[in-house]
C-alpha atoms as a PDB file:
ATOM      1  CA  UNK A   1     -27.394   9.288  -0.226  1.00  0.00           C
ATOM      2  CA  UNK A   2     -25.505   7.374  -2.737  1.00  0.00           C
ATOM      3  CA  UNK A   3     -26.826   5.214  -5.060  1.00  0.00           C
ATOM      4  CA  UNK A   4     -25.107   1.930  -6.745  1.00  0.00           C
ATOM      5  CA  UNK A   5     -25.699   0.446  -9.595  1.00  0.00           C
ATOM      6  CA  UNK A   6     -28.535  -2.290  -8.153  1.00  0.00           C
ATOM      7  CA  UNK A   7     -30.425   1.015  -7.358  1.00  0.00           C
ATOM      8  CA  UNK A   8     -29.578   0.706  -3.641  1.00  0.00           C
ATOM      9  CA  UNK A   9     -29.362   4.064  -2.050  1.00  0.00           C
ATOM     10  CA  UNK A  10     -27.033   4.152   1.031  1.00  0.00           C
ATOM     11  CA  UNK A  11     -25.741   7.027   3.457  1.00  0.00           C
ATOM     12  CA  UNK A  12     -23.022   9.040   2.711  1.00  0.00           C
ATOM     13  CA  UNK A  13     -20.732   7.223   5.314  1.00  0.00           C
ATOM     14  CA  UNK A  14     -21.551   4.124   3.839  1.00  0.00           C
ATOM     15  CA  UNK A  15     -18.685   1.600   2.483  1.00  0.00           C
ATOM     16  CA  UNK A  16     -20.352  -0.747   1.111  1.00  0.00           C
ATOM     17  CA  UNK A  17     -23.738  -0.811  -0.785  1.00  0.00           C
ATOM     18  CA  UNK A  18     -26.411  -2.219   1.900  1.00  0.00           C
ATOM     19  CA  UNK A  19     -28.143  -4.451  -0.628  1.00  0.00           C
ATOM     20  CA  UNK A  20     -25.739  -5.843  -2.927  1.00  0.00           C
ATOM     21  CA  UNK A  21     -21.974  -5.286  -1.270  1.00  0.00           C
ATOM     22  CA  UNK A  22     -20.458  -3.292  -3.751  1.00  0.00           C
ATOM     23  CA  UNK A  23     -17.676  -1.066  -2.499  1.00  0.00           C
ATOM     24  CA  UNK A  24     -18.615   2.309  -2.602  1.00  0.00           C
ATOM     25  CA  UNK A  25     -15.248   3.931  -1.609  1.00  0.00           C
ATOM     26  CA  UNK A  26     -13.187   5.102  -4.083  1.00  0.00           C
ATOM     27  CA  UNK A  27      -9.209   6.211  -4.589  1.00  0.00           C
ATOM     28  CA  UNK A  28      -8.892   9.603  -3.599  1.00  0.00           C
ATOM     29  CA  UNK A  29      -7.744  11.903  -5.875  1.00  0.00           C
ATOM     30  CA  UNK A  30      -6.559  15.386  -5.626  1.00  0.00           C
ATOM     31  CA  UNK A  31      -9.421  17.785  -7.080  1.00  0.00           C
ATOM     32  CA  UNK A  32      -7.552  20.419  -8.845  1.00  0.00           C
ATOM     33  CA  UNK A  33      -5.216  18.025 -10.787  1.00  0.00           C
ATOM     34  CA  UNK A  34      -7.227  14.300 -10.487  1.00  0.00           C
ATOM     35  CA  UNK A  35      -3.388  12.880  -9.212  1.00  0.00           C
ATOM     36  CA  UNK A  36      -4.486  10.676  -6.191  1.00  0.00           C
ATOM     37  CA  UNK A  37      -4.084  12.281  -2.956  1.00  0.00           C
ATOM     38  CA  UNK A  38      -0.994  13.364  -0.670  1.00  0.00           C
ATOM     39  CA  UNK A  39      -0.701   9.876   1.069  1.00  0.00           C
ATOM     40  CA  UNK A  40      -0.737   7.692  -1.475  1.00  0.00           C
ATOM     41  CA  UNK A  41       1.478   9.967  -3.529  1.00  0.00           C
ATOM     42  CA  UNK A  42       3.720   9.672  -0.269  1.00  0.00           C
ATOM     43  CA  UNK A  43       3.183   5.940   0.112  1.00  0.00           C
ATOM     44  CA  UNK A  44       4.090   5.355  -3.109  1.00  0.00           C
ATOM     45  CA  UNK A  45       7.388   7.246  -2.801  1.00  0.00           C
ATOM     46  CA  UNK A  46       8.179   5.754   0.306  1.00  0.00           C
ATOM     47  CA  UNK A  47       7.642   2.013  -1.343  1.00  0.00           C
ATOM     48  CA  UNK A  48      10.277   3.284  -4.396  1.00  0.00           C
ATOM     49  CA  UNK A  49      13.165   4.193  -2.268  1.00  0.00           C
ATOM     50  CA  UNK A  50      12.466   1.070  -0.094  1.00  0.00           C
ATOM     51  CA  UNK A  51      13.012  -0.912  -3.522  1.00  0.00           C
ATOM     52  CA  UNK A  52      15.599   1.349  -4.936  1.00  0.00           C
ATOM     53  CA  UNK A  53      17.010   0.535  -1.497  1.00  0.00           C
ATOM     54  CA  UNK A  54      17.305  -2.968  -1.606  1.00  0.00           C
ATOM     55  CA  UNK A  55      18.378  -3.509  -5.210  1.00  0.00           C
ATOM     56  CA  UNK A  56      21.221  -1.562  -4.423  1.00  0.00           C
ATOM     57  CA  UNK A  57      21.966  -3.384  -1.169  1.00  0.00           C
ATOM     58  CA  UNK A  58      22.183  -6.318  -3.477  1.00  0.00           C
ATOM     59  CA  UNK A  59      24.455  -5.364  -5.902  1.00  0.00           C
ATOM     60  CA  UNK A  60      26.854  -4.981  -2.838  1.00  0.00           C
ATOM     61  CA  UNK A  61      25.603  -7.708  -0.040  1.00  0.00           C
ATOM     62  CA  UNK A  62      23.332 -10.217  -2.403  1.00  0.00           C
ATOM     63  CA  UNK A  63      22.620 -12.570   0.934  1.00  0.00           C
ATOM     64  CA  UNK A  64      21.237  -9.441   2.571  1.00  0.00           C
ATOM     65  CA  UNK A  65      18.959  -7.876  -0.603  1.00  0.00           C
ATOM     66  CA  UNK A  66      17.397 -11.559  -0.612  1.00  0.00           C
ATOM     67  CA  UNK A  67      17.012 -11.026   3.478  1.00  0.00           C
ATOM     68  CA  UNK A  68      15.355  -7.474   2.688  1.00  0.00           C
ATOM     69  CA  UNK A  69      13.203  -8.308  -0.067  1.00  0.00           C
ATOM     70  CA  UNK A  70      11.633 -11.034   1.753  1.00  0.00           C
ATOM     71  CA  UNK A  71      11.466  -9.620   4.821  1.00  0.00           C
ATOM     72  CA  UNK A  72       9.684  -6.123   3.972  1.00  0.00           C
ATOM     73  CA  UNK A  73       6.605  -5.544   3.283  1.00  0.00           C
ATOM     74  CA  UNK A  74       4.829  -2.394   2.076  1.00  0.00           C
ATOM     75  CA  UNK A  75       1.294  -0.956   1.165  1.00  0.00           C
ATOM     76  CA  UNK A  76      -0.381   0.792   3.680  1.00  0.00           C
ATOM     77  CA  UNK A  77       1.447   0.176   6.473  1.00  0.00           C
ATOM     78  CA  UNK A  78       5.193  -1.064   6.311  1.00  0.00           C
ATOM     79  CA  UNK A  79       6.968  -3.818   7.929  1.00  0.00           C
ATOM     80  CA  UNK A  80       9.933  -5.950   8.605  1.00  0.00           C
ATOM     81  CA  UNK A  81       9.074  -9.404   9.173  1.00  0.00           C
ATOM     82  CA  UNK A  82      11.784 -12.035   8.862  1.00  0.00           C
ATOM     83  CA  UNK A  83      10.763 -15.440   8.001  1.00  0.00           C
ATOM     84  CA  UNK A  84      13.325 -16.312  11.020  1.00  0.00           C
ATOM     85  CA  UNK A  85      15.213 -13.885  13.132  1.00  0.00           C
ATOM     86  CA  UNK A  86      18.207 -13.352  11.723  1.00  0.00           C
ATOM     87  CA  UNK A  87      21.885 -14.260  13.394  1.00  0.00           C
ATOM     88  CA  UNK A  88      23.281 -11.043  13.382  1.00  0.00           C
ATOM     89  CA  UNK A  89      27.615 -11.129  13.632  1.00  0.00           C
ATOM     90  CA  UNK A  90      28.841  -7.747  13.836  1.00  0.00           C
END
């Protein structure tokens, strides 16, 4: 059982405190070093070369970094959504 801070005490598998809401899940971190764990640390990564990405596209195809910046999202999951579909001329 943990308990919150309103004294609440909820399972193990619990979320969110049963009385009061409060989250109880917290960022994962990696126990020998306290860095957060592998996916995150790999999320993150993956969200700096997207960036690193797209400035560069910029510098070379400014049109197209606007495109990509406002077209991709990141976080947990990652996405390409166009505010319109694009008219592609290759």
């Amino acid at each position: 059982m943990r308990r919150t801070a309103c004294g609440h005490e909820n399972r193990d598998s619990a979320r969110f405190c049963g009385a009061c809401a409060t989250p109880l899940v917290t960022e994962p971190v990696c126990s020998s070093c306290g860095a957060a764990d592998t996916s995150d640390r790999a999320r993150k990564a993956v969200t700096s070369r997207i960036r690193e990405s797209s400035a560069r596209i910029t510098t070379e195809h400014p049109a197209l970094g606007i495109h990509l910046e406002n077209a991709i999202r990141t976080g947990v999951f990652c996405s390409y959504r166009p505010e319109r579909s694009p008219d592609w001329n290759c």
